[in-house]
C-alpha atoms as a PDB file:
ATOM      1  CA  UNK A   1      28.632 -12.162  22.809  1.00  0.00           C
ATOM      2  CA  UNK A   2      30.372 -15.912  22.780  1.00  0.00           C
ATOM      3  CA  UNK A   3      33.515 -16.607  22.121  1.00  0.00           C
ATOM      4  CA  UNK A   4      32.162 -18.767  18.896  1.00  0.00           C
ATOM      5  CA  UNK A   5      29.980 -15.931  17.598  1.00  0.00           C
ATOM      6  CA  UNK A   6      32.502 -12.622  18.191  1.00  0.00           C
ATOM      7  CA  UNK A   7      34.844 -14.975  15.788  1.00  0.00           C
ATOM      8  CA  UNK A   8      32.439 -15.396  13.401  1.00  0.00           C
ATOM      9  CA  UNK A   9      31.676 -11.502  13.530  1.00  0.00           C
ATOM     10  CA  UNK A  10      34.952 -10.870  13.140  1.00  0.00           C
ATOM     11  CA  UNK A  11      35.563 -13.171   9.863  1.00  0.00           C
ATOM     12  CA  UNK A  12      32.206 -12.081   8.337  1.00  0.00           C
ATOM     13  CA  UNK A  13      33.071  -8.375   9.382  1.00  0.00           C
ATOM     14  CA  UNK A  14      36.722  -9.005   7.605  1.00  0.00           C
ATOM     15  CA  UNK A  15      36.217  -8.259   4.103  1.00  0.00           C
ATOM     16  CA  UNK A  16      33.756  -5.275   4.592  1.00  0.00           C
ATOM     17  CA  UNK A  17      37.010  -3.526   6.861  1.00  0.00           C
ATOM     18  CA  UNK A  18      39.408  -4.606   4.091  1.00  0.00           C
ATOM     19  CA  UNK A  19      37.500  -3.652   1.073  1.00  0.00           C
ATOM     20  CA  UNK A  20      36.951   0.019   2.696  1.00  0.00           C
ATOM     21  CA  UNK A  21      40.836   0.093   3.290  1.00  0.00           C
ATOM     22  CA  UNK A  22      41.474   1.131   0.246  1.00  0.00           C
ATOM     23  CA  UNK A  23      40.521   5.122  -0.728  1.00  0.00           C
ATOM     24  CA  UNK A  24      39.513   4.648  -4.582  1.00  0.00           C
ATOM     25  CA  UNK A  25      36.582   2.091  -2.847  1.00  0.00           C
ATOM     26  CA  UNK A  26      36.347   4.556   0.286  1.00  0.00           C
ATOM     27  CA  UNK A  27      35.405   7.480  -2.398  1.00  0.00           C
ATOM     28  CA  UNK A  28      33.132   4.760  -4.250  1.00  0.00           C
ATOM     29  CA  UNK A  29      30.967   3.964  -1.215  1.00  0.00           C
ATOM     30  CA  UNK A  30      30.815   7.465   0.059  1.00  0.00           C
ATOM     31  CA  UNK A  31      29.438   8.512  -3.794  1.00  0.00           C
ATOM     32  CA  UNK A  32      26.995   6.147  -3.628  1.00  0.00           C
ATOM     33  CA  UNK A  33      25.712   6.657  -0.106  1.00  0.00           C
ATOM     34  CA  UNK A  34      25.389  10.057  -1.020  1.00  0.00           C
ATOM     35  CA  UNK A  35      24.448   9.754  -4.993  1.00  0.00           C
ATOM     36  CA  UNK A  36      21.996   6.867  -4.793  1.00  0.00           C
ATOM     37  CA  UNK A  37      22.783   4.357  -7.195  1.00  0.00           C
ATOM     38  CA  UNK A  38      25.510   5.176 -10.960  1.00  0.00           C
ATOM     39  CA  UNK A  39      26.840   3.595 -13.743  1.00  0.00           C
ATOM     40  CA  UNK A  40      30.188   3.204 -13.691  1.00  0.00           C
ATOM     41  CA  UNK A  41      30.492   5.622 -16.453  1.00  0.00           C
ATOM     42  CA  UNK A  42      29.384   8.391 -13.551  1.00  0.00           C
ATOM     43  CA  UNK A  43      31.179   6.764 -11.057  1.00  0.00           C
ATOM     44  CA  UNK A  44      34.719   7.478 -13.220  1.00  0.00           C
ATOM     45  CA  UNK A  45      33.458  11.231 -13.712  1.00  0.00           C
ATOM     46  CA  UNK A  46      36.093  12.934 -11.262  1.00  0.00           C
ATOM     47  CA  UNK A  47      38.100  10.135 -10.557  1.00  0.00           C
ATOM     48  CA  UNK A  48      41.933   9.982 -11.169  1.00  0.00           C
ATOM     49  CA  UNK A  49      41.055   5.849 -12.645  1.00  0.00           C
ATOM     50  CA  UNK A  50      39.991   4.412 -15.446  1.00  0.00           C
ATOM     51  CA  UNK A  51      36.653   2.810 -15.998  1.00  0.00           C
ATOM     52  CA  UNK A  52      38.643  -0.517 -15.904  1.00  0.00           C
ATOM     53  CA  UNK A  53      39.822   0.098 -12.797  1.00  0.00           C
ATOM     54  CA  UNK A  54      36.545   1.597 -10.990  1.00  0.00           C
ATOM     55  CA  UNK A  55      35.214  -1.857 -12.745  1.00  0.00           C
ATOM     56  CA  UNK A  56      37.496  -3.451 -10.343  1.00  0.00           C
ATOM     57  CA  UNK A  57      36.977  -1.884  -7.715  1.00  0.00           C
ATOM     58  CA  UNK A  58      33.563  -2.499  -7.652  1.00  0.00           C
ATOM     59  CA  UNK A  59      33.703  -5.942  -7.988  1.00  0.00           C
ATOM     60  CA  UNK A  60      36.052  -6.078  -4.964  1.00  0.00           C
ATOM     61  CA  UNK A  61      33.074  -3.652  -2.997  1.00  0.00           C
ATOM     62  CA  UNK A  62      30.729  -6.460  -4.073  1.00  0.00           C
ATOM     63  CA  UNK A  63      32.230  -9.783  -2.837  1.00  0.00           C
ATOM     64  CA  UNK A  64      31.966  -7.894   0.448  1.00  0.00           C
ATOM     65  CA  UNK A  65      28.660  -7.190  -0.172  1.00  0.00           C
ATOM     66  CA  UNK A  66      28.994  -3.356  -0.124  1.00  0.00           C
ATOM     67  CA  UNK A  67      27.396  -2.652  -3.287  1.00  0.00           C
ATOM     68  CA  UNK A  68      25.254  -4.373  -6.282  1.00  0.00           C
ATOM     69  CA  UNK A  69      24.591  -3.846  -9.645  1.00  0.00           C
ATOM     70  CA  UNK A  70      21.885  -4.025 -12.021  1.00  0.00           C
ATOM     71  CA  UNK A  71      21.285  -3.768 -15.616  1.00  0.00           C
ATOM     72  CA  UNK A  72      19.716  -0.381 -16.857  1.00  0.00           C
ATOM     73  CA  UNK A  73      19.881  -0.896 -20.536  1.00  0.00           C
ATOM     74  CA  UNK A  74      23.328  -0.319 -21.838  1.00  0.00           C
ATOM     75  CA  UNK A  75      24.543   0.180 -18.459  1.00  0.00           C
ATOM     76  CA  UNK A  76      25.132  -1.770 -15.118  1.00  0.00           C
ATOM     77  CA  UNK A  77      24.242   0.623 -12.261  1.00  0.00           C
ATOM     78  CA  UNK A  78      25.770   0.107  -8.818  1.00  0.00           C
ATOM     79  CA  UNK A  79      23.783   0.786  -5.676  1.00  0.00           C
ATOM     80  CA  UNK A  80      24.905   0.699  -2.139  1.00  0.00           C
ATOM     81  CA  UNK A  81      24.765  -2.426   0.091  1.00  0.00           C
ATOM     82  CA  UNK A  82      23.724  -0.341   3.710  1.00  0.00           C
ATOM     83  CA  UNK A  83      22.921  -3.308   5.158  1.00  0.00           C
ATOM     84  CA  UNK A  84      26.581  -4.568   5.229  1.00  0.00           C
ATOM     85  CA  UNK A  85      27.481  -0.972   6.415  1.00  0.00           C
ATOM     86  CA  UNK A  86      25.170  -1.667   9.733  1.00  0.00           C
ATOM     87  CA  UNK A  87      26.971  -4.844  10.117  1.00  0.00           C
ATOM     88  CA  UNK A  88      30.229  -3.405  10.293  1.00  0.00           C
ATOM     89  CA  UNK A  89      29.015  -0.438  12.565  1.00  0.00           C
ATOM     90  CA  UNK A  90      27.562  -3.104  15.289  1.00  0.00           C
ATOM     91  CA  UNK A  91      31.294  -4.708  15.550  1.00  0.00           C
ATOM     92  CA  UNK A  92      32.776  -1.264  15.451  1.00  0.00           C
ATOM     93  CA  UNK A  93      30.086  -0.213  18.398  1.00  0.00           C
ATOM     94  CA  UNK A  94      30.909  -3.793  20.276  1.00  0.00           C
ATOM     95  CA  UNK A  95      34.515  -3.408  20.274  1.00  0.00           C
ATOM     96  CA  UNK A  96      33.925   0.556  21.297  1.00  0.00           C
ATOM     97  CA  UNK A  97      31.558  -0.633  24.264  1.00  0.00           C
ATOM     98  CA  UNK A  98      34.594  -3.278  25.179  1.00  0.00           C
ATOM     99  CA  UNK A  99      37.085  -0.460  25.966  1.00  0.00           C
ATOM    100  CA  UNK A 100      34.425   1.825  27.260  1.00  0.00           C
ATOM    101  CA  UNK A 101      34.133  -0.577  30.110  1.00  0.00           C
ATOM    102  CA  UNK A 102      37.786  -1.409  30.266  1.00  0.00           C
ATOM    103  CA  UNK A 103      38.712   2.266  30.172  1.00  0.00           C
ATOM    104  CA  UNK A 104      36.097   2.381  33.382  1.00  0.00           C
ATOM    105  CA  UNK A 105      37.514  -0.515  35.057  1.00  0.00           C
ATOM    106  CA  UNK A 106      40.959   1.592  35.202  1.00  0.00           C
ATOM    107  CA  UNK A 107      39.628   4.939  35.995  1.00  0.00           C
ATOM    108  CA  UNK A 108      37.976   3.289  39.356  1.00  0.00           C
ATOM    109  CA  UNK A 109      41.361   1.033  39.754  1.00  0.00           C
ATOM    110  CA  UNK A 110      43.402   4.024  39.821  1.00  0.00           C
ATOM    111  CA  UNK A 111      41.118   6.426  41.925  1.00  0.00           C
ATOM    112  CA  UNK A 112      40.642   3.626  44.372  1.00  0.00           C
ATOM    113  CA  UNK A 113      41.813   5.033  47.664  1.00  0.00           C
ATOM    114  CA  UNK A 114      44.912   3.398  48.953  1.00  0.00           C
END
């Protein structure tokens, strides 16, 4: 990868890593990778926050394109984002491959014979 696009990976990559820093969004993501898509109503079933705060969360879990919602009636319903998932698990495999080889690179440096 270039210099020009592993910096762009990086600041695209960004907000997905920071929004899935916190562990009321963590818990979020994981319920709706495992739920299929909720209201917020069942999203706060559980939870140790309010509805106005789930809200929030959400909407942070959005502008990194983890999640979207749609209206259902009465109800917006939240649904995962996976392909913003498989985005951040190509960088996470990249940088993993990266010290793969540089963890290889010192293995044969130190076993080199002297």
């Amino acid at each position: 990868m270039k210099r020009s696009q592993a910096a762009r990976a990086i600041s695209e990559t960004a907000p997905v890593f920071a929004a899935l820093g916190d562990d009321v969004r963590l818990r979020l993501v994981t319920r709706l990778a495992g739920e299929g898509p909720l209201s917020i109503a069942r999203l706060t079933e559980g939870e140790d926050v309010t509805r106005q705060a789930v809200t929030k969360h959400l909407h942070v879990l959005a502008r990194a394109g983890l999640v979207e919602s749609a209206r259902d009636g009465r109800e917006n319903v939240w649904r995962l984002e996976p392909r913003r998932l498989g985005d951040a698990q190509r960088h996470l495999d990249a940088i993993s491959k990266r010290w793969d080889e540089a963890l290889e690179r010192l293995r044969l440096f130190v076993e080199e014979e002297p």
